[in-house]
N, C-alpha and C. Protein backbone atom coordinates (compact mmCIF):
# COMPACT_ATOMS: atom_id res chain seq x y z
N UNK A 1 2.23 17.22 45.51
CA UNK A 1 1.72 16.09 46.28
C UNK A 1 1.61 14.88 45.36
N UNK A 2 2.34 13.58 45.80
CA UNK A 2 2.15 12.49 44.96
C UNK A 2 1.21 11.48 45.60
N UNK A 3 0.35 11.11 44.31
CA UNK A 3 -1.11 10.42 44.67
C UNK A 3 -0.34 8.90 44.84
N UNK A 4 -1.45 7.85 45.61
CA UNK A 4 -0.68 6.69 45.84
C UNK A 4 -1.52 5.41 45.02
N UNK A 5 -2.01 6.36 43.99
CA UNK A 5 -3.32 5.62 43.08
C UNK A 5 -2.67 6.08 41.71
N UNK A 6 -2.38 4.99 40.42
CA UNK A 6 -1.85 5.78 39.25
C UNK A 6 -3.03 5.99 38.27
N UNK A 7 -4.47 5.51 38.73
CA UNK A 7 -5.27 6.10 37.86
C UNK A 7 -5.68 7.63 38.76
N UNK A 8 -4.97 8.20 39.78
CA UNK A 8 -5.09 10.17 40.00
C UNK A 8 -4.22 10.40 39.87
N UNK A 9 -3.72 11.86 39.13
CA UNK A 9 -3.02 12.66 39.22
C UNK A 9 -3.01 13.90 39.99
N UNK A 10 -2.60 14.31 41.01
CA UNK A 10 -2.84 16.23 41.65
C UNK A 10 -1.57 16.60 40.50
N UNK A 11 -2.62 17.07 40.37
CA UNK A 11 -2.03 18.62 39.50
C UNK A 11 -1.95 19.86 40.70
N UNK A 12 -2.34 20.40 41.20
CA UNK A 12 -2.41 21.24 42.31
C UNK A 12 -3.60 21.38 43.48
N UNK A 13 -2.94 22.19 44.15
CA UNK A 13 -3.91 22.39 45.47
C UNK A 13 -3.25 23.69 46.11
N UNK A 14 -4.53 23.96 46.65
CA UNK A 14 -4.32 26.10 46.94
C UNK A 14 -4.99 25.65 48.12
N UNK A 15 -4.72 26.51 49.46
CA UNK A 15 -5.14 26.87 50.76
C UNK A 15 -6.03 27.38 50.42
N UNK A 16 -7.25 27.79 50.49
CA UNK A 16 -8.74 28.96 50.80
C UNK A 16 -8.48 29.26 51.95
N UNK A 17 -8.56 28.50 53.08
CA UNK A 17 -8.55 29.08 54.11
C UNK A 17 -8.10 27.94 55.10
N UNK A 18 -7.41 29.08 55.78
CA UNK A 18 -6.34 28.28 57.29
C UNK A 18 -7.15 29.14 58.95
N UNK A 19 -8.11 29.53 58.57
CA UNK A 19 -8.84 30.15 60.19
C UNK A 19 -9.05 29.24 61.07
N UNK A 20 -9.61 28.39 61.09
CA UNK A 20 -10.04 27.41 61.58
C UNK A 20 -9.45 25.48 61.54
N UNK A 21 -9.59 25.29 60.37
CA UNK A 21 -9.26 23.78 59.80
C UNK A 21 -8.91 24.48 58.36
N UNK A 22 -8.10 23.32 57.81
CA UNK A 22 -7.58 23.77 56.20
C UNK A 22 -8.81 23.23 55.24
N UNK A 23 -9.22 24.58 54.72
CA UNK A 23 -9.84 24.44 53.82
C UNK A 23 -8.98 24.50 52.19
N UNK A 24 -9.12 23.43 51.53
CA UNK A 24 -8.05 23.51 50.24
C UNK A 24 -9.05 23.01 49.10
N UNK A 25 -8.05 23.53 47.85
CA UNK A 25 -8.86 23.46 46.80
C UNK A 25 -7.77 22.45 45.76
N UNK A 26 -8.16 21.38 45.34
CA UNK A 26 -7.37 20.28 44.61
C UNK A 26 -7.72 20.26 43.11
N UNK A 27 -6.88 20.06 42.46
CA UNK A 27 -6.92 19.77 41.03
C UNK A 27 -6.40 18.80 40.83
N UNK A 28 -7.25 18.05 40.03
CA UNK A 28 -6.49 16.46 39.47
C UNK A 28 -7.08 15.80 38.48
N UNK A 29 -6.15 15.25 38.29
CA UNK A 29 -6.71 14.25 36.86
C UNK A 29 -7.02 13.31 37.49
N UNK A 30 -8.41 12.17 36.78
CA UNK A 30 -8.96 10.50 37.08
C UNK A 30 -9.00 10.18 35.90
N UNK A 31 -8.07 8.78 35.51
CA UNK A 31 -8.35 7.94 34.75
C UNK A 31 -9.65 6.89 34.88
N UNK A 32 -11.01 7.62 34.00
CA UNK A 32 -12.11 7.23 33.32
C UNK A 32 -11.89 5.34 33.66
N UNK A 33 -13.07 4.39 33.84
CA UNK A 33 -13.10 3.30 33.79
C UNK A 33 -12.46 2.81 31.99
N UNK A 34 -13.01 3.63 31.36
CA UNK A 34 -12.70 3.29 30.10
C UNK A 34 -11.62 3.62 29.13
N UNK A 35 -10.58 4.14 30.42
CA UNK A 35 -9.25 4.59 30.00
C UNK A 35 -8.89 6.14 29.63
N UNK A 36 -10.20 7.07 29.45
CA UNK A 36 -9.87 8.04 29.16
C UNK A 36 -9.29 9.03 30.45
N UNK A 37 -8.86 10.20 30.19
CA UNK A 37 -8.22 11.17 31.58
C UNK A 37 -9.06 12.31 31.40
N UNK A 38 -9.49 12.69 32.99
CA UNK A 38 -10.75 13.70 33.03
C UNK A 38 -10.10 14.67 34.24
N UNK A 39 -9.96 15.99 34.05
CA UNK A 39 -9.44 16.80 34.80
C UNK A 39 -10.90 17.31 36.06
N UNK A 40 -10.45 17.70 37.18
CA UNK A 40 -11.26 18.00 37.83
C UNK A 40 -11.05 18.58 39.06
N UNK A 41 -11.90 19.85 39.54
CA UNK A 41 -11.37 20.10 40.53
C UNK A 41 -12.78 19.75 42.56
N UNK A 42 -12.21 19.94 43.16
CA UNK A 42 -12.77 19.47 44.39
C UNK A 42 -12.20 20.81 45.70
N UNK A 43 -12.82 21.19 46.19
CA UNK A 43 -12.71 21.42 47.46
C UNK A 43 -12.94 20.89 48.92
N UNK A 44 -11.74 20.53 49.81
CA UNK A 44 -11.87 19.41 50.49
C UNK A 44 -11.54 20.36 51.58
N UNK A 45 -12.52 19.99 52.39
CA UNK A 45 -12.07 20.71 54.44
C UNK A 45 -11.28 18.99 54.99
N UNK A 46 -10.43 19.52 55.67
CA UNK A 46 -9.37 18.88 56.36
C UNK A 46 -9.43 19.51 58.22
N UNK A 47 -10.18 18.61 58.89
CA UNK A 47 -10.11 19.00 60.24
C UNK A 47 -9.64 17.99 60.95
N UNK A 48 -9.18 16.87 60.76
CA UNK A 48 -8.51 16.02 61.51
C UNK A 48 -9.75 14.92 61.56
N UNK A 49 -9.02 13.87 62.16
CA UNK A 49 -10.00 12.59 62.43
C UNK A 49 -11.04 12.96 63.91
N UNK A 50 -11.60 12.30 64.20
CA UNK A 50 -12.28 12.08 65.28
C UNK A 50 -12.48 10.62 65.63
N UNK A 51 -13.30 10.61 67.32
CA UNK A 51 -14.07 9.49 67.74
C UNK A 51 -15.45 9.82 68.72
N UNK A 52 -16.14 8.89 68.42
CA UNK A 52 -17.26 9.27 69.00
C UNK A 52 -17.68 7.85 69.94
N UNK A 53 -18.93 7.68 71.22
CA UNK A 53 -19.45 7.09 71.87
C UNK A 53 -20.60 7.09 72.24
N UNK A 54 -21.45 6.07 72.70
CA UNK A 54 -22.40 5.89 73.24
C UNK A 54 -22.27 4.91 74.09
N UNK A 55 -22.75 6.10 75.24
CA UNK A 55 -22.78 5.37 76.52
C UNK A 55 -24.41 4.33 76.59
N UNK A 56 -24.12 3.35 77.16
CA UNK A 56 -25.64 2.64 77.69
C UNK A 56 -25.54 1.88 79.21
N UNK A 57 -26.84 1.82 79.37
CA UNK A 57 -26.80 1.31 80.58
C UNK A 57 -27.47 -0.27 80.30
N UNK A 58 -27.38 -0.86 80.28
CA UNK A 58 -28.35 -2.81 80.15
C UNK A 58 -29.03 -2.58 81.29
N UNK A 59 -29.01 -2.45 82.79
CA UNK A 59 -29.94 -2.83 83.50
C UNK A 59 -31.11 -1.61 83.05
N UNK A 60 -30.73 -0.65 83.11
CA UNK A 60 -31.68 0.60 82.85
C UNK A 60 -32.38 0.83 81.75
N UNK A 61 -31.69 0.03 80.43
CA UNK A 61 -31.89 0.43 79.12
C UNK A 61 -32.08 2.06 79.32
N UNK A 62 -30.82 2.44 79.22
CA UNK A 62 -31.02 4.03 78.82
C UNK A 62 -29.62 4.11 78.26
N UNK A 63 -29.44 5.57 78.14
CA UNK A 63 -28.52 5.86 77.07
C UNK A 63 -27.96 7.08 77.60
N UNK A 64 -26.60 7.86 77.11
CA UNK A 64 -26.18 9.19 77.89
C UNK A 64 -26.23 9.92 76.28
N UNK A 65 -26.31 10.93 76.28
CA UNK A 65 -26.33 11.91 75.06
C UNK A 65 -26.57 13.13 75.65
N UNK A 66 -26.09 14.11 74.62
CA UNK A 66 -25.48 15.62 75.15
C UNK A 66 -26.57 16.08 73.95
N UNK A 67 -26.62 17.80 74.49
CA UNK A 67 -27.79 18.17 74.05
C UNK A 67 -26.82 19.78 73.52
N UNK A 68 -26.60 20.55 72.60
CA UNK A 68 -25.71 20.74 72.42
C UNK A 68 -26.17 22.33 70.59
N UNK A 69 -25.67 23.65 71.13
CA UNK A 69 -25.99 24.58 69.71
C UNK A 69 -25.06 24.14 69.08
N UNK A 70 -25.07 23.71 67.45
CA UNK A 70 -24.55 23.99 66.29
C UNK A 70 -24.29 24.47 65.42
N UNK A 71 -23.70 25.37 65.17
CA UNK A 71 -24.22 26.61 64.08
C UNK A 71 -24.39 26.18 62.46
N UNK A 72 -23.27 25.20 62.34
CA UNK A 72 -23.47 24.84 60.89
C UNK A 72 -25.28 24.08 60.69
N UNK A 73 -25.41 23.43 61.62
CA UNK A 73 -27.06 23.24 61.32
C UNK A 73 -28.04 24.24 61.76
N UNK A 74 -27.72 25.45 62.26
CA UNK A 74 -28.47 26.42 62.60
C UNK A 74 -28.48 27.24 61.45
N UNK A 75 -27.62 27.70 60.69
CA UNK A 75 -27.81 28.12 59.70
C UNK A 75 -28.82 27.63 57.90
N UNK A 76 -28.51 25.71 58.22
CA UNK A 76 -29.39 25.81 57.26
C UNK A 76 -30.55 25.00 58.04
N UNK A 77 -31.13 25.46 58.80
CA UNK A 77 -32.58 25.36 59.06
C UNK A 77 -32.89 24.92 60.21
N UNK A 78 -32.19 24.18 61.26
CA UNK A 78 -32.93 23.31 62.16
C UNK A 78 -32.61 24.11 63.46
N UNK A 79 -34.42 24.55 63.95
CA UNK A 79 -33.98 25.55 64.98
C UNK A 79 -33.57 25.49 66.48
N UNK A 80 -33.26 23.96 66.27
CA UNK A 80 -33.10 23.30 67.42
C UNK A 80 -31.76 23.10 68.12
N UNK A 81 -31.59 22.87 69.40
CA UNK A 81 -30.39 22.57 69.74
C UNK A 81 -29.88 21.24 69.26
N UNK A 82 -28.76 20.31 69.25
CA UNK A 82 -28.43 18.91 68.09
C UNK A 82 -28.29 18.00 69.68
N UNK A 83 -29.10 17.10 69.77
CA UNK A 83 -28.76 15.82 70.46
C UNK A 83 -27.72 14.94 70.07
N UNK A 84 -26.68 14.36 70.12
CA UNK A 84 -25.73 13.85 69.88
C UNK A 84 -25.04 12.69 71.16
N UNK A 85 -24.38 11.76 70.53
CA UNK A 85 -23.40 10.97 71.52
C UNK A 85 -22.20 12.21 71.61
N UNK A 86 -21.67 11.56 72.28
CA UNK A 86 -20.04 12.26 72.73
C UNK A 86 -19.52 12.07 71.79
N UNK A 87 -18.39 13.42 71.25
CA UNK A 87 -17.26 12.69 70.45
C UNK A 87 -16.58 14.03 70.35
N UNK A 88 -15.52 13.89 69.62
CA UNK A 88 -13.93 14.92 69.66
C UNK A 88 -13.30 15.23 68.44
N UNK A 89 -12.93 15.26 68.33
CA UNK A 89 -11.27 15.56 67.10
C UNK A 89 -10.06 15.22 68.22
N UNK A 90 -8.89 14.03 67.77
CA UNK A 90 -8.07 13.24 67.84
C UNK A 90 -7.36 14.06 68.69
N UNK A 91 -7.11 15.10 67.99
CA UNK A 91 -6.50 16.38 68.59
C UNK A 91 -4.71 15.51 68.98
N UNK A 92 -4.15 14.32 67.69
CA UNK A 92 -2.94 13.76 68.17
C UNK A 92 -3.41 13.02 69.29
N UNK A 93 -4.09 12.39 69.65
CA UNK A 93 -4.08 11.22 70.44
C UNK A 93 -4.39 10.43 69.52
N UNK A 94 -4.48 9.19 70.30
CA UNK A 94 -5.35 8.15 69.74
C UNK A 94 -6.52 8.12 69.73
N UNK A 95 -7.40 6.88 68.98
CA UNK A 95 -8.76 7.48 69.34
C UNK A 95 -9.87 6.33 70.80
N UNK A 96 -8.89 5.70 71.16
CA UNK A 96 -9.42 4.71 72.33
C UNK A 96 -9.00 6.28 73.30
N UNK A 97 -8.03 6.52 73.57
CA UNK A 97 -7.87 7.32 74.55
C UNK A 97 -8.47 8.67 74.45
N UNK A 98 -8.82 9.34 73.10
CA UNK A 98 -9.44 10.59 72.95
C UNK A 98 -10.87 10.43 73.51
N UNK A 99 -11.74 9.12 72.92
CA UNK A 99 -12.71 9.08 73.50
C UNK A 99 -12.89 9.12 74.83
N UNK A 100 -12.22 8.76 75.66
CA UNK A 100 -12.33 8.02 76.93
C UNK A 100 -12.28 9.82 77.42
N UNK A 101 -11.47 10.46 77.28
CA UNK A 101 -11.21 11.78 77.74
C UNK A 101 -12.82 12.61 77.57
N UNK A 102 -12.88 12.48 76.23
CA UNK A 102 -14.27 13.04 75.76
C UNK A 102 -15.42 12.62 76.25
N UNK A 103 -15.65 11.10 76.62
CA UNK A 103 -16.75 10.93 77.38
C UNK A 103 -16.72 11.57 78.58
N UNK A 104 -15.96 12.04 79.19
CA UNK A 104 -15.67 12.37 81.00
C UNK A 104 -15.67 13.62 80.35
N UNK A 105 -15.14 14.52 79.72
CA UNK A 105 -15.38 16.20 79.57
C UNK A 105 -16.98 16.04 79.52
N UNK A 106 -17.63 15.46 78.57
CA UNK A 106 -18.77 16.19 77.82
C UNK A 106 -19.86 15.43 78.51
N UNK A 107 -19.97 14.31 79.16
CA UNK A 107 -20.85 13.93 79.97
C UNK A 107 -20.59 13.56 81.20
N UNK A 108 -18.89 13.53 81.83
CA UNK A 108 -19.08 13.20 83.25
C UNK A 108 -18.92 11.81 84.18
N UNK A 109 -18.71 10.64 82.85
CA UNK A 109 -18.85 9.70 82.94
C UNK A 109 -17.34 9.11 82.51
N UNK A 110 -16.85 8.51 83.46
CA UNK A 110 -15.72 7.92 83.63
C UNK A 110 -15.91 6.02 83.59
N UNK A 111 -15.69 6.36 81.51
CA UNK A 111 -15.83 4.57 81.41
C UNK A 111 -14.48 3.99 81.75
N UNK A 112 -14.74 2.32 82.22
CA UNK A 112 -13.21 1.75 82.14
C UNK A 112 -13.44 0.88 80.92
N UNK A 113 -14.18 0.11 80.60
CA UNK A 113 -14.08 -0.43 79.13
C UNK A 113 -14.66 0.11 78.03
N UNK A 114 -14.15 0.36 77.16
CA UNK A 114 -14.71 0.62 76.00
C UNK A 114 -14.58 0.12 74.62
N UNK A 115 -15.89 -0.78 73.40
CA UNK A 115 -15.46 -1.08 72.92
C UNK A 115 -15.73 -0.40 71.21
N UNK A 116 -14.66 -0.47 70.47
CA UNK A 116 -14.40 0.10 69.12
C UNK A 116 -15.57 -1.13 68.07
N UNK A 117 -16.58 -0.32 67.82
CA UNK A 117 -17.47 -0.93 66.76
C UNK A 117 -16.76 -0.92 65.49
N UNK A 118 -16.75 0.13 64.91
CA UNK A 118 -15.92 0.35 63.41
C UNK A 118 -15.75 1.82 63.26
N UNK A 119 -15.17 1.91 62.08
CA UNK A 119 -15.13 3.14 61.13
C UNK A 119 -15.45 3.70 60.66
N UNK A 120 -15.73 4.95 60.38
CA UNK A 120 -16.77 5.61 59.06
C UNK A 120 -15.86 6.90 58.28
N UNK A 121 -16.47 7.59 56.89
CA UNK A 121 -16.29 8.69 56.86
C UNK A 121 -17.53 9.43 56.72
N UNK A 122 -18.32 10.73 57.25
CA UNK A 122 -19.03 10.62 57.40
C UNK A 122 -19.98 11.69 56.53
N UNK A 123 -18.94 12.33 55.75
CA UNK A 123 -19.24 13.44 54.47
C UNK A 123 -18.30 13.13 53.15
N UNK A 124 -17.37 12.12 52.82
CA UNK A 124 -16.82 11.49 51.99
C UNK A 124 -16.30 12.36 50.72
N UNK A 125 -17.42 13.50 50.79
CA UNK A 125 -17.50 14.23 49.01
C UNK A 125 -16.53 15.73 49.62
N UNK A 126 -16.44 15.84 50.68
CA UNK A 126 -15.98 17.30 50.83
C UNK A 126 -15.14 17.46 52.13
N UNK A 127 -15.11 16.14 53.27
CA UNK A 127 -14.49 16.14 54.40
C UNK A 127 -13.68 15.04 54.23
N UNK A 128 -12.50 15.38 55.35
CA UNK A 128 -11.57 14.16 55.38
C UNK A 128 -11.72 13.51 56.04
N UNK A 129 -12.20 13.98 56.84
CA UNK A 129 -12.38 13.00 58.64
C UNK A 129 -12.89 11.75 58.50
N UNK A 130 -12.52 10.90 58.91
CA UNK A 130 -12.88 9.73 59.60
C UNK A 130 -13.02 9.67 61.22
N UNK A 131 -14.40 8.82 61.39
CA UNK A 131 -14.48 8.90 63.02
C UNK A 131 -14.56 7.27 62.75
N UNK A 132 -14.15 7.35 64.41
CA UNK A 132 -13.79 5.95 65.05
C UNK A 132 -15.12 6.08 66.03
N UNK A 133 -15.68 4.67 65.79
CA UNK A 133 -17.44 4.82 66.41
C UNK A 133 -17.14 3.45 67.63
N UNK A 134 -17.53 3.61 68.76
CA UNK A 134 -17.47 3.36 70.36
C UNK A 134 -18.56 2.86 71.06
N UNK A 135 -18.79 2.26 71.78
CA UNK A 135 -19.79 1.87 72.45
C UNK A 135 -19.17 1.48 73.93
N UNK A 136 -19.73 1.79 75.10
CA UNK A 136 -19.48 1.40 76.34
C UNK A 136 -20.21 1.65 77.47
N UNK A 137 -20.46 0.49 78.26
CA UNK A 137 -21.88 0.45 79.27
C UNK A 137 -21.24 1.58 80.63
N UNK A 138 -22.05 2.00 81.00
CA UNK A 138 -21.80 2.84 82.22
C UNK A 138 -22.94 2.13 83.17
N UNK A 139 -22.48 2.92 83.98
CA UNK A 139 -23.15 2.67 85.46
C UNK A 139 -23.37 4.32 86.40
N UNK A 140 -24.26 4.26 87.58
CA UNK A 140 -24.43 5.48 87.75
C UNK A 140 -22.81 5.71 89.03
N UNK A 141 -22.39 4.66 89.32
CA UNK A 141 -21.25 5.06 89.79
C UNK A 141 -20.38 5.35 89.47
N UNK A 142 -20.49 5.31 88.25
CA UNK A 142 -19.23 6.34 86.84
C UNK A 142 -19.26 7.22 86.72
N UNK A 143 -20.18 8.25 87.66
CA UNK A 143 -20.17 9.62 87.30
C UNK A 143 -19.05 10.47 88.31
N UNK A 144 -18.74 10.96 87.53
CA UNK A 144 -17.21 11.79 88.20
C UNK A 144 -17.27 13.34 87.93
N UNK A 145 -17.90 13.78 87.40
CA UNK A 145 -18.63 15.29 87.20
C UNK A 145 -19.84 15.46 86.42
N UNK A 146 -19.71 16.76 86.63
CA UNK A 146 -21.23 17.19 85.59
C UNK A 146 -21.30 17.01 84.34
N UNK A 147 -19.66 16.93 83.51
CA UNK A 147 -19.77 17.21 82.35
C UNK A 147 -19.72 18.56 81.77
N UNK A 148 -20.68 18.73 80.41
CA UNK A 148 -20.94 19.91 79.99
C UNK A 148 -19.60 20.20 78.94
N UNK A 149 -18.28 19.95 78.72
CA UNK A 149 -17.76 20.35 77.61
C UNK A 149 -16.77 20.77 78.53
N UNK A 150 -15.81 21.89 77.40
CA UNK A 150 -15.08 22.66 78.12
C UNK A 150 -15.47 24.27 77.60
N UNK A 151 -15.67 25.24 78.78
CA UNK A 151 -16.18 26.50 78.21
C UNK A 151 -14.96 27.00 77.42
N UNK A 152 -13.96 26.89 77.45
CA UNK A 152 -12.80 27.73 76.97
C UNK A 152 -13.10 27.27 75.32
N UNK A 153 -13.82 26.17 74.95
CA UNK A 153 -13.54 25.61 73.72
C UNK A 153 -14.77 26.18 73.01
N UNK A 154 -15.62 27.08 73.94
CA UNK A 154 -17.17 27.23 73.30
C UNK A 154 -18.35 25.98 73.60
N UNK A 155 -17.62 25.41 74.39
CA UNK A 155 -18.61 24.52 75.05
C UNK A 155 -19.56 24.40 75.72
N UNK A 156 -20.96 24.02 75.47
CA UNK A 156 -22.16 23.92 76.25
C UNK A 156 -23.16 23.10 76.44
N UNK A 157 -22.52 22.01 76.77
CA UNK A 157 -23.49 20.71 76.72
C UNK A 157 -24.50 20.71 77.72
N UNK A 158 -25.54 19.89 77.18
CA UNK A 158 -26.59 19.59 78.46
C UNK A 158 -26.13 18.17 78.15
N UNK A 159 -26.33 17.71 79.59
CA UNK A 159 -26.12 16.06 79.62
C UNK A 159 -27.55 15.31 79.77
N UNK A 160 -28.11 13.99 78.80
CA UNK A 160 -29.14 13.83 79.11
C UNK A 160 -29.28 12.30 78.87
N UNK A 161 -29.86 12.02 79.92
CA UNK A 161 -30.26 10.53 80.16
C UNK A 161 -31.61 9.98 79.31
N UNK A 162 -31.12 9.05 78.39
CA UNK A 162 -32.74 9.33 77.93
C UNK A 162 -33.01 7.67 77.95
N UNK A 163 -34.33 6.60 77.69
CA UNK A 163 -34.37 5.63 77.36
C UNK A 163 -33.83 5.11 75.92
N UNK A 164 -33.61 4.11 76.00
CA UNK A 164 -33.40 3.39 74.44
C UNK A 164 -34.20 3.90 73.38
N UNK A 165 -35.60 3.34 73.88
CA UNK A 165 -36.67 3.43 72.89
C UNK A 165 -37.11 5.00 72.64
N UNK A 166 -37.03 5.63 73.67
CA UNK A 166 -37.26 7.00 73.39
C UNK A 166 -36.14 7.38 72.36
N UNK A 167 -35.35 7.17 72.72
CA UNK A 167 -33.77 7.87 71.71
C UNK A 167 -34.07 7.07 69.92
N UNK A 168 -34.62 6.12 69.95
CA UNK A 168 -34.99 5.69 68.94
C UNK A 168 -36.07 6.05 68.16
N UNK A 169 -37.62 6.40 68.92
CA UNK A 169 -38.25 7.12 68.50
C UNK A 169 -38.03 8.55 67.80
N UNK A 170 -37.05 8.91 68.86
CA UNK A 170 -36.63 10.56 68.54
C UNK A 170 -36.27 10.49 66.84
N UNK A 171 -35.26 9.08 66.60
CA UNK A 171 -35.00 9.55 64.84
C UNK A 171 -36.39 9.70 64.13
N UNK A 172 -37.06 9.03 64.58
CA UNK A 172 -38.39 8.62 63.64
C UNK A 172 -39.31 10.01 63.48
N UNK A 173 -38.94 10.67 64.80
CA UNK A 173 -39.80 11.91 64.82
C UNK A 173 -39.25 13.29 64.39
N UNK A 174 -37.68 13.19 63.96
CA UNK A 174 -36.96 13.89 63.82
C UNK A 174 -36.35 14.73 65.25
N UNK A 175 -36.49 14.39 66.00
CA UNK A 175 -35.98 15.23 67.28
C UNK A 175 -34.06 14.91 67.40
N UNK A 176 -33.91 13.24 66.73
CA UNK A 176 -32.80 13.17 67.01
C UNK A 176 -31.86 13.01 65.01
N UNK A 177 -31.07 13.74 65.07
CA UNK A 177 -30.96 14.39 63.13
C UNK A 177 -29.24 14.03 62.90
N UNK A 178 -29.10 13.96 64.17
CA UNK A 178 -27.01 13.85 63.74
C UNK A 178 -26.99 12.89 63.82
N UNK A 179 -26.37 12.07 62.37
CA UNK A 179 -25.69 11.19 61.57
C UNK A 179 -25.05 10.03 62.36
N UNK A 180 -24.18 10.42 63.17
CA UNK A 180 -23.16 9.64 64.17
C UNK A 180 -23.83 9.00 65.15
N UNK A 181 -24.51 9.59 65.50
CA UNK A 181 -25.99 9.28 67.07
C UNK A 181 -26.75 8.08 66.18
N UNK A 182 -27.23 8.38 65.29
CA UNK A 182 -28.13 7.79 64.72
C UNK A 182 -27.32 6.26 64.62
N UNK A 183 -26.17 6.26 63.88
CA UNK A 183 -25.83 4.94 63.88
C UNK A 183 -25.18 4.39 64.80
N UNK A 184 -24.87 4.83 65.88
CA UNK A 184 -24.91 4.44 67.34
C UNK A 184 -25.93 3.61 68.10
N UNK A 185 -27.23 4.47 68.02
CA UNK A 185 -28.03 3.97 68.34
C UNK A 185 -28.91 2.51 67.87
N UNK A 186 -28.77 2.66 66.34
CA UNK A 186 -29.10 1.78 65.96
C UNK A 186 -28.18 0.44 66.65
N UNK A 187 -27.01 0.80 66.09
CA UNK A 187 -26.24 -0.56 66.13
C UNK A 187 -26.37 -0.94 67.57
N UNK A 188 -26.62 -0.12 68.97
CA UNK A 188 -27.06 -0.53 70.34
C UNK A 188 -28.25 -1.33 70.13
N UNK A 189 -29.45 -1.02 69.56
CA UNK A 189 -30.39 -1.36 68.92
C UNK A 189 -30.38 -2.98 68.37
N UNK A 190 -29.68 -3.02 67.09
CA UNK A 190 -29.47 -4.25 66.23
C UNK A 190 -28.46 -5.32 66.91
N UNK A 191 -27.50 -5.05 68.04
CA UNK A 191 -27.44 -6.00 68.75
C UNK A 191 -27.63 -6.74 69.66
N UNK A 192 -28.83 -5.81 70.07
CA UNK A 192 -29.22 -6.28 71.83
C UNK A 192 -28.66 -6.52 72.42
N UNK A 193 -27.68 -5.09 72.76
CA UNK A 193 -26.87 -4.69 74.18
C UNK A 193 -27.59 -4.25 75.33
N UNK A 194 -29.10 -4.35 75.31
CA UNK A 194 -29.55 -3.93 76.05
C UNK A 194 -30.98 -5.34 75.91
């Protein structure tokens, strides 16, 4: 693999594991700020990009969020189910159109505009992914099903309407803990979209 940076070198990279997403293990050299070369190795999970959303309402000030088991946070500690906005893996789409799909699987809600806030990565040291972060107002005549996910995928959403300020409190109290939600909310928050 040729790096597109001439202060890295890959020296190699090994599969760990292909079950799920590629888990790989990289070796490479970084040329030091101060010119010297430092070998090093990294293990990087590779699951594809994503996009995520938050739905809001302005007349209602409320918000749509899915309520949702995780195992990777069930395992290290939180015995709770994860409140979250909507969001996917690209899965080869784009990510205006992945979202749009994903809001209507996982909550039911069939937006027609939606707009692209920015970019993130959202584990930098060990994941590849980048998500594409969304915002778009609904209405209650946007609802076109129940939602809930897809079961074939292990899917089990609860769909939940909550206020602004409540969803905001929730970080403060810890009820609401995933990363992506959090800066969703805020940025609904810090611009007074509502």
């Amino acid at each position: 693999m040729q790096s597109k940076r001439a202060d890295i070198r890959i020296i190699a990279d090994e599969v760990l594991s292909d079950n799920w997403y590629i888990l790989k293990k990289y070796t490479f050299d970084q040329q030091r700020r101060e010119g010297e070369w430092q070998r090093q190795s990294r293990e990087v999970y590779d699951r594809g990009n994503g996009a995520t959303i938050l739905l809001y309402n302005r007349d209602r000030k409320t918000v749509i969020l899915t309520r949702q088991f995780r195992f990777p946070v069930f395992i290290n500690g939180h015995p709770d189910d994860l409140i979250e906005a909507a969001a996917g893996l690209l899965d080869n789409m784009d990510p205006e159109s992945r979202i749009r799909a994903e809001a209507e699987e996982e909550t039911g809600f069939k937006v027609s505009r939606v707009e692209k806030i920015f970019e993130a990565y959202m584990s930098p040291g060990s994941v590849t992914e980048k998500l594409y972060f969304y915002v778009a107002e609904y209405h209650p005549q946007d609802k076109t099903g129940a939602g809930g996910g897809i079961k074939a995928e292990g899917e089990d959403i609860a769909v939940l309407e909550m206020p602004l300020e409540e969803a905001l409190k929730g970080i403060e109290t810890g009820l609401i803990v995933d990363g992506k939600t959090i800066m969703l909310l805020y940025h609904v928050a810090l611009k007074g979209l509502m």
